[in-house]
Protein backbone atom coordinates (compact mmCIF):
# COMPACT_ATOMS: atom_id res chain seq x y z
CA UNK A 1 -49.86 -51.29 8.40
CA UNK A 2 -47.17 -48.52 9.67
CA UNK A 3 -48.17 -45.37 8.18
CA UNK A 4 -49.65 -43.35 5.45
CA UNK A 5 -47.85 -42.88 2.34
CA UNK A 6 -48.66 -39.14 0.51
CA UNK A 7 -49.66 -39.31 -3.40
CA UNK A 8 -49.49 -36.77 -5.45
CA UNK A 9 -52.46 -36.43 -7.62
CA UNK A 10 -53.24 -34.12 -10.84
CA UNK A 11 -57.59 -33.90 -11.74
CA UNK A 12 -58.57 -32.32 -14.20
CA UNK A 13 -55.67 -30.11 -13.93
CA UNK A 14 -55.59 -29.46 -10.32
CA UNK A 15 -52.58 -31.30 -8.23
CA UNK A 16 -52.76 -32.02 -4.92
CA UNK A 17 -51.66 -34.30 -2.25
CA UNK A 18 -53.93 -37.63 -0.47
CA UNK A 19 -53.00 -39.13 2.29
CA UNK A 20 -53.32 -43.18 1.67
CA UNK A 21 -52.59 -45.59 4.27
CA UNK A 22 -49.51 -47.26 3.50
CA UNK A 23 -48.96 -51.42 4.19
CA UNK A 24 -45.44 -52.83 4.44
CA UNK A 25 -44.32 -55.64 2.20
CA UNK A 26 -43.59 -57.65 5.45
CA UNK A 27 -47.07 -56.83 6.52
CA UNK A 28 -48.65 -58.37 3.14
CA UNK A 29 -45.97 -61.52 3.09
CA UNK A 30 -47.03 -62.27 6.69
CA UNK A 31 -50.96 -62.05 5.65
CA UNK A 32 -50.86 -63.73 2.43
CA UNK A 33 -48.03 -66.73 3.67
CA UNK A 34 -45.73 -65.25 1.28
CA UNK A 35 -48.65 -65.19 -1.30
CA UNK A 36 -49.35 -68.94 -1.05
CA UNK A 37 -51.25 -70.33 -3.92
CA UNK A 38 -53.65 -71.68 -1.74
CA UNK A 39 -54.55 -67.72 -0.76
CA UNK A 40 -55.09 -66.78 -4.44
CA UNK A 41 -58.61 -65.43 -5.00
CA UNK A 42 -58.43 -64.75 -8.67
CA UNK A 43 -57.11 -63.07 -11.87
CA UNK A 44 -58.05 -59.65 -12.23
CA UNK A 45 -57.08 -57.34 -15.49
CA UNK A 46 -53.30 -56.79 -14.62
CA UNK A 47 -52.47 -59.48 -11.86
CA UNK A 48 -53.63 -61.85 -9.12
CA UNK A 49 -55.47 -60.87 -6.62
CA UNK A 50 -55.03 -63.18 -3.16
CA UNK A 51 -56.93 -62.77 0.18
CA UNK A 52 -54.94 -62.28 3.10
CA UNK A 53 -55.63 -62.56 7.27
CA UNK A 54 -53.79 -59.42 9.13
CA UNK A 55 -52.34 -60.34 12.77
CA UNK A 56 -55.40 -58.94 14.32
CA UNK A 57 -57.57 -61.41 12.40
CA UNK A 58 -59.20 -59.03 9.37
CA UNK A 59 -59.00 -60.25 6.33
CA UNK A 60 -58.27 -58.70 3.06
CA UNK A 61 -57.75 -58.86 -0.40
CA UNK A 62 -54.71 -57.85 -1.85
CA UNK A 63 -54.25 -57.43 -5.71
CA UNK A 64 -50.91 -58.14 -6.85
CA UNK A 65 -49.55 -56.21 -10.21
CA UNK A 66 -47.75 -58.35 -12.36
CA UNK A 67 -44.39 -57.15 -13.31
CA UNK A 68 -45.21 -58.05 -16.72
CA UNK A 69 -48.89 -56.35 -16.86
CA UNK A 70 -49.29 -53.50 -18.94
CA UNK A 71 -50.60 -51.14 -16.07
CA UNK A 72 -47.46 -48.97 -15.29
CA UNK A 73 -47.37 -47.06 -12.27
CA UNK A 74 -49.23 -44.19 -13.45
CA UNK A 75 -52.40 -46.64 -14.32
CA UNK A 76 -51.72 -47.98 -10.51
CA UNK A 77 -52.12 -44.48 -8.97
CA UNK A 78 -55.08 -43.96 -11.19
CA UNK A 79 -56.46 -46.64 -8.95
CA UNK A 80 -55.62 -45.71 -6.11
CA UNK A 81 -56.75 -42.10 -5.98
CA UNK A 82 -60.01 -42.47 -7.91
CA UNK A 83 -60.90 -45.46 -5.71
CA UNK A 84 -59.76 -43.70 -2.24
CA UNK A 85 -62.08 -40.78 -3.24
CA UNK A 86 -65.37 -43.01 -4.30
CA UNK A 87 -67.46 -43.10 -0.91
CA UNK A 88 -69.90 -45.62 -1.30
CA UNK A 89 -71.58 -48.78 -0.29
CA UNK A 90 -71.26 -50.13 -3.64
CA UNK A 91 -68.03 -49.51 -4.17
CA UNK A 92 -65.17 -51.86 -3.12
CA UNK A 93 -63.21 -49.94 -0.27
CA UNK A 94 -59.34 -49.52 -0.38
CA UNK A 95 -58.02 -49.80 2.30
CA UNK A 96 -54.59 -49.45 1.46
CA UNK A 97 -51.62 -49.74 -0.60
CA UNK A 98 -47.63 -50.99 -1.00
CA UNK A 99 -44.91 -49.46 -3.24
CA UNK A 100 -41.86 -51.42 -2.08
CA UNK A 101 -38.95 -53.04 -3.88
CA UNK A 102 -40.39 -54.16 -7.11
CA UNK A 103 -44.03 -55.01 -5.80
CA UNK A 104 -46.54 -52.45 -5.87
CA UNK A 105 -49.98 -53.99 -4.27
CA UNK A 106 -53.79 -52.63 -3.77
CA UNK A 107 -55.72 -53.84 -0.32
CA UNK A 108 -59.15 -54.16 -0.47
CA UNK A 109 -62.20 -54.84 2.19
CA UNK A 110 -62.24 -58.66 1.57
CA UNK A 111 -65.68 -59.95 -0.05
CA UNK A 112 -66.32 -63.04 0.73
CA UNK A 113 -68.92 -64.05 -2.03
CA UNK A 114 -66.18 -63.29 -4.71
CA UNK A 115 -67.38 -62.14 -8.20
CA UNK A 116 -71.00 -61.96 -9.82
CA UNK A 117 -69.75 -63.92 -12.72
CA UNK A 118 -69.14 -67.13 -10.10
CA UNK A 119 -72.85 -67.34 -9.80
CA UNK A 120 -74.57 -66.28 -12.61
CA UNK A 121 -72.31 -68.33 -15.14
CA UNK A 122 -72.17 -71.29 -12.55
CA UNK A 123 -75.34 -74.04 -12.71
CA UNK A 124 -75.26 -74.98 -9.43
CA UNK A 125 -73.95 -71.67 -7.49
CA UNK A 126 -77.07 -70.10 -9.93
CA UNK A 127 -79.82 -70.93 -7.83
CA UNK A 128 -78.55 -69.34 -4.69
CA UNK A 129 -79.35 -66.06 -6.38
CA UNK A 130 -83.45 -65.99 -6.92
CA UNK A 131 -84.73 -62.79 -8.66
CA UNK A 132 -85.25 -60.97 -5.45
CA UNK A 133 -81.13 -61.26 -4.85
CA UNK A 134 -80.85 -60.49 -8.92
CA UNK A 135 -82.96 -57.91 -8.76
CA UNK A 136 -81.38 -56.56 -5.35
CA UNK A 137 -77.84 -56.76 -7.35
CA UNK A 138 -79.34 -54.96 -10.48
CA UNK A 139 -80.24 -51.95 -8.32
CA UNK A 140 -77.41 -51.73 -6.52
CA UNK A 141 -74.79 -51.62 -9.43
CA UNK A 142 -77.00 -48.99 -10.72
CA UNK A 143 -76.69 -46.54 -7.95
CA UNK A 144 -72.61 -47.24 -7.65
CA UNK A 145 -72.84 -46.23 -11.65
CA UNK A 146 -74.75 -43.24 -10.71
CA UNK A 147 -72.71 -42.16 -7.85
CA UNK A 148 -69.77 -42.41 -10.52
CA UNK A 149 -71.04 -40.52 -13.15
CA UNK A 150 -73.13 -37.74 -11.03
CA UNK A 151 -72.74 -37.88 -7.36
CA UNK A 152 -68.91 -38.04 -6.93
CA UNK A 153 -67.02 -35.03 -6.47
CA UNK A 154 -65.12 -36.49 -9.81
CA UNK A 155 -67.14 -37.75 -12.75
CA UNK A 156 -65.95 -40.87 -13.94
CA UNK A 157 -66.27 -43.41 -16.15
CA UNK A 158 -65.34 -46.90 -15.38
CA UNK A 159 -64.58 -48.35 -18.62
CA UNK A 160 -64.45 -51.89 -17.88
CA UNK A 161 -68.10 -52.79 -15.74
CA UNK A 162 -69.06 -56.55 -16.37
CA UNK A 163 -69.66 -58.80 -13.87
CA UNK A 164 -66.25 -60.18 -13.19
CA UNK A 165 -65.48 -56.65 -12.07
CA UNK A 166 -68.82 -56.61 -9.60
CA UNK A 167 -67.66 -58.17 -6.23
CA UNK A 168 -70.59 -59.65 -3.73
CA UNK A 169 -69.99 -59.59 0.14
CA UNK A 170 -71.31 -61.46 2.54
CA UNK A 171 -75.14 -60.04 2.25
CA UNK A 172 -74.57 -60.60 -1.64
CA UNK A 173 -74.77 -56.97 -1.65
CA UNK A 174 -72.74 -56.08 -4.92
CA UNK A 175 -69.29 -53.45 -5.05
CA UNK A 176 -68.34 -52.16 -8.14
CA UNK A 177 -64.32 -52.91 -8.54
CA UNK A 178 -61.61 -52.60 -10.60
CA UNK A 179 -60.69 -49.19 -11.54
CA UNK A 180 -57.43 -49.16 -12.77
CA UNK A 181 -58.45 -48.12 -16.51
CA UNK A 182 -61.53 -45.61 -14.95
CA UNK A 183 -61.20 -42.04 -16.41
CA UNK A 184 -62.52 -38.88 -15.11
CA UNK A 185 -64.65 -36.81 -16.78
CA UNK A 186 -65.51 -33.14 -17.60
CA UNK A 187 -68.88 -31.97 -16.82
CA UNK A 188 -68.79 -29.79 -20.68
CA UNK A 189 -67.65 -33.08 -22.13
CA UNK A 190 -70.40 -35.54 -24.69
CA UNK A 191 -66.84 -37.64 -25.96
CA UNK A 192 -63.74 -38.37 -24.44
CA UNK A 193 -60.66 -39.81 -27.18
CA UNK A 194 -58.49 -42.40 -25.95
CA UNK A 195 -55.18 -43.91 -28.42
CA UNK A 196 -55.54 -47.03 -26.58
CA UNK A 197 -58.44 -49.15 -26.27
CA UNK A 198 -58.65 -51.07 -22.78
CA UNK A 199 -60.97 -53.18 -21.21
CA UNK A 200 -63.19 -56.70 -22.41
CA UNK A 201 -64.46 -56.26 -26.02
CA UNK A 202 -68.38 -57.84 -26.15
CA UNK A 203 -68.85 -55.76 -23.00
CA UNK A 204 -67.72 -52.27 -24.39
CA UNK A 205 -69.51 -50.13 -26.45
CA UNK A 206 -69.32 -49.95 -29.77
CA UNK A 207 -68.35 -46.27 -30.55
CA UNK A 208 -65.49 -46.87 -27.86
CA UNK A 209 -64.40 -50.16 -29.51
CA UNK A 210 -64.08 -49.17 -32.76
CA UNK A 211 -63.82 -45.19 -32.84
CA UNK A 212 -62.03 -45.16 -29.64
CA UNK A 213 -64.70 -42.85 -27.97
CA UNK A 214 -66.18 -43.40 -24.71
CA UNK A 215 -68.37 -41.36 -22.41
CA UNK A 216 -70.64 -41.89 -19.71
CA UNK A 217 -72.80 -43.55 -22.24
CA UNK A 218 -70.09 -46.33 -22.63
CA UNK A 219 -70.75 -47.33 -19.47
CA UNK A 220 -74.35 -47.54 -19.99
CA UNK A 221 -74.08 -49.42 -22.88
CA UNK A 222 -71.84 -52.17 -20.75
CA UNK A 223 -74.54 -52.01 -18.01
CA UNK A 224 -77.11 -52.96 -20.22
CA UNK A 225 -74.75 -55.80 -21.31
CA UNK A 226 -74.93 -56.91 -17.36
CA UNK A 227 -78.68 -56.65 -17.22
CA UNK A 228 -79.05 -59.03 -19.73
CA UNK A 229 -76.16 -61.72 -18.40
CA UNK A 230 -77.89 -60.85 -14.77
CA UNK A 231 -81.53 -62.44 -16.15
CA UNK A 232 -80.62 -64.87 -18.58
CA UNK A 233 -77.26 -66.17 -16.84
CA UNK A 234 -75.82 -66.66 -20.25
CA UNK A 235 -72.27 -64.74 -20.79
CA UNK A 236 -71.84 -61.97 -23.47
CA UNK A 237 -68.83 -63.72 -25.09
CA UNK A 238 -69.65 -66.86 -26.71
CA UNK A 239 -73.69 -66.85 -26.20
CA UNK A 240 -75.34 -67.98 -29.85
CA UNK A 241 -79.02 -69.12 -30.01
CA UNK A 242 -78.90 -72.43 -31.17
CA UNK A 243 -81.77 -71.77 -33.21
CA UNK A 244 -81.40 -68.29 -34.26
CA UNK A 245 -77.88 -67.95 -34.29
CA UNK A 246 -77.94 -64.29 -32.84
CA UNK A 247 -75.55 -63.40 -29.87
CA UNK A 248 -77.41 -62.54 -26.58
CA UNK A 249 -78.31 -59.07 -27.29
CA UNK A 250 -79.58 -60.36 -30.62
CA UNK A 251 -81.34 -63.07 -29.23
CA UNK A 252 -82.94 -60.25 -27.12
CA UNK A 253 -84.09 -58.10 -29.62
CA UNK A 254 -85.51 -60.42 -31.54
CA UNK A 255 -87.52 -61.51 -28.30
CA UNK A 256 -88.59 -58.16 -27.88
CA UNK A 257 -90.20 -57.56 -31.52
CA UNK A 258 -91.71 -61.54 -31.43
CA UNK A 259 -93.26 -60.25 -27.66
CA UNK A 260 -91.60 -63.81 -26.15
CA UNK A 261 -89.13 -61.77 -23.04
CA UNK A 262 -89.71 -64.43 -20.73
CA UNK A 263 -87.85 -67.03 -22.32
CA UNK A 264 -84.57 -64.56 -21.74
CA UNK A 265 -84.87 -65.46 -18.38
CA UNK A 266 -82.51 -67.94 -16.50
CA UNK A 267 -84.26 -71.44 -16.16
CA UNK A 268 -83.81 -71.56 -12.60
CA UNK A 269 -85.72 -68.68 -11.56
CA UNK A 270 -88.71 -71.17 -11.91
CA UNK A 271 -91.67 -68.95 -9.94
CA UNK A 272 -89.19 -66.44 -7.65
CA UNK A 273 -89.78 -63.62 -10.42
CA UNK A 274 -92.19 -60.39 -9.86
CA UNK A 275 -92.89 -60.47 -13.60
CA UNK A 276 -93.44 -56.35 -13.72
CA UNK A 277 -89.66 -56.34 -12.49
CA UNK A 278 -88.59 -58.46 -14.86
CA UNK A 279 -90.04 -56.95 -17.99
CA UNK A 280 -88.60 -53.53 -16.52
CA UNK A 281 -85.10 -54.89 -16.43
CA UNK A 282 -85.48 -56.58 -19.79
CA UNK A 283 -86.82 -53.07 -21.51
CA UNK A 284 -84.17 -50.84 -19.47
CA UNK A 285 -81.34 -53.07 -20.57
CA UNK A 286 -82.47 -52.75 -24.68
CA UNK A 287 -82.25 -49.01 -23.96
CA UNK A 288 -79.29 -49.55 -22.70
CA UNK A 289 -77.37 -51.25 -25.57
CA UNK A 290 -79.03 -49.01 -28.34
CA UNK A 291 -76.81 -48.49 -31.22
CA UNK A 292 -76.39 -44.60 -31.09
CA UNK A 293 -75.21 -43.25 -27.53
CA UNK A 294 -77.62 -40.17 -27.29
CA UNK A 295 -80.38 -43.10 -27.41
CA UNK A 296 -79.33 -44.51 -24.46
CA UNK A 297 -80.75 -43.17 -21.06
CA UNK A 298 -78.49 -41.70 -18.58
CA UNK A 299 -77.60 -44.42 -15.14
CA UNK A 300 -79.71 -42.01 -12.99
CA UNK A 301 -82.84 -42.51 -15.40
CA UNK A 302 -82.35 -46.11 -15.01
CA UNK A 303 -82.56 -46.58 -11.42
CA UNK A 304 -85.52 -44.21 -11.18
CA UNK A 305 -87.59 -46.08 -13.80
CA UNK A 306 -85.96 -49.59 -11.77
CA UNK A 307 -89.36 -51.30 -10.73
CA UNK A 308 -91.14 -48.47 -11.72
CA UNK A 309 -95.01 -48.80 -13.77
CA UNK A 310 -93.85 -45.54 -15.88
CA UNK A 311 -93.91 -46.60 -19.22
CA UNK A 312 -90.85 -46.53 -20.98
CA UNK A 313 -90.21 -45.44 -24.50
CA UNK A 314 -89.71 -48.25 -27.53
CA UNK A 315 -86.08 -48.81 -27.67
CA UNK A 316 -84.31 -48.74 -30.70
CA UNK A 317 -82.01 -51.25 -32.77
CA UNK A 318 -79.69 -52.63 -30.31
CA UNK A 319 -75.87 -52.32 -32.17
CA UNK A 320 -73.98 -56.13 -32.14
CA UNK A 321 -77.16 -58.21 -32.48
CA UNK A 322 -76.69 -59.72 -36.83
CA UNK A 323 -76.36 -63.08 -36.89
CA UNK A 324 -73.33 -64.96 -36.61
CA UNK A 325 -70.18 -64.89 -39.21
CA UNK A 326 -66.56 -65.40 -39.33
CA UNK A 327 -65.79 -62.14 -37.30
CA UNK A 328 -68.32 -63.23 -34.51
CA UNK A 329 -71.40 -60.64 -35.27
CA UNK A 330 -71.83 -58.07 -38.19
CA UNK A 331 -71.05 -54.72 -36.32
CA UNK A 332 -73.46 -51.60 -37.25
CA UNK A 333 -71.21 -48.94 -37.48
CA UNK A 334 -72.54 -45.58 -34.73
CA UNK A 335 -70.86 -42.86 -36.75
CA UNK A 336 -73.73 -41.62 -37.94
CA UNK A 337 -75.07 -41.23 -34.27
């Protein structure tokens, strides 16, 4: 690293310049061995993302745009100033950035544990995560939402939560990553348009999907989608009851109104669950995914009522949940809500 590099930012209409620490393409070459396959963490939305050892021994993660992605330089600085302003321990910290010849590269704090999704969707890396560490996950995810949409100096919404995009470090502690689509928000604001729609479709809301509206709500909605891969360790995408032939928010709602929750849970949680926790997480994450967005609870009502007796009101139909047909679901249109 040789200096800090000055990026000029406009928020909500008001420009101004951040100071980012700036890595040398040398620097990066040198830590990643000329970004050696055998370095390469992952994929992430818009390149690979490799893990890299600096001469004084840290490591890092670096993630690489692809010269053919999408995300322009304009979605890059996105990321970089939203995530050099987000102060928190649930949030991955940048710690830097390149813009040289044709590269341009993010450096993260390096977490070691890697995503969510490579132990909930694994059945043998599963059972290292009991429902204390679920549960432990659950909240924390919650309060980096929260700090997002409330307790930032910018309101934002991420646009793109699911679990891939939830990094654990060495405590399992989760980080909330991947911001390069993330949006700020205005405080007047219920809807926000968008012409393009970006981000994983089964984990975005509906109203954003299809009407190309999101708001803080969106987020919500993909949170409860979490909550429900978290305890059952079945993925969105692809998940159809075998018996029922609902998807996994289906499946859930139909557990709900038959009163059988516990058989949502992952089979290797075996005795390690506080059943009140449980049912919490199962009822908070039906609120979540309601069809119409002023249903859903805000992320600051959530962690309050996290673990919490307080009864909870009866949530309503979930949207996504018909049973299965050629276009993967029957949708139930929100524009009514």
């Amino acid at each position: 690293m040789e200096n800090n590099v000055m990026i000029d930012q406009n928020i909500e209409g008001q420009s101004e310049d951040m100071e980012v620490p700036f890595f040398t393409l040398a620097t990066i070459i040198i830590a990643t061995n000329n970004f050696s396959s055998y370095n390469k963490l992952g994929e992430g939305s818009f390149g690979l993302v490799y893990k890299g050892t600096l001469i004084d021994g840290k490591e890092i993660a670096i993630k690489r745009l692809s010269q053919k992605s999408g995300q322009g330089f304009s979605e890059f600085k996105n990321e970089v100033i939203l995530i050099a302003k987000l102060q928190h321990r649930n949030h991955v910290k940048l710690l830097g950035c390149c813009i040289q010849q044709e590269e341009k590269l993010l450096i993260y704090e390096y977490m070691p544990n890697k995503g969510l999704d490579s132990f909930i969707f694994d059945q043998t890396k599963n059972k290292l995560l009991d429902w204390s560490k679920r549960f432990n996950i659950i909240c924390g995810i919650a309060r980096g939402l929260q700090y997002l949409h409330q307790d930032s100096r910018l309101r934002i919404i991420h646009r793109d939560l699911k679990a891939s995009n939830v990094l654990l470090n060495s405590h399992m502690s989760p980080k909330i990553s991947d911001f390069g689509i993330a949006r700020t928000f205005g405080g007047d604001q219920s809807d926000k348009n968008t012409k393009r729609v970006v981000g994983t479709y089964g984990c975005m809301a509906p109203k954003y999907a299809f009407d190309k509206l999101f708001s803080i709500k969106s987020d919500v909605f993909s949170f409860g989608i979490l909550l429900l891969e978290i305890k059952s360790g079945k993925k969105r995408i692809g998940f159809y009851h075998p018996n029922n032939k609902h998807n996994l928010i289906g499946h859930a709602w139909i557990s709900w109104n038959e009163g059988r929750l516990l058989e949502l849970l992952d089979e290797c949680l075996g005795e390690s669950c506080t059943i009140s926790e449980v049912l919490c997480c199962i009822h908070l994450s039906l609120l979540c995914v309601q069809q119409c967005p002023k249903d859903r609870p805000s992320i600051s009502y959530v962690v309050v009522m996290l673990g919490n007796e307080s009864a909870l009101p009866q949530p309503k139909q979930p949207s996504f949940f018909l049973e299965k047909d050629s276009n993967e679901g029957q949708f139930l249109t929100s524009k009514h809500c």
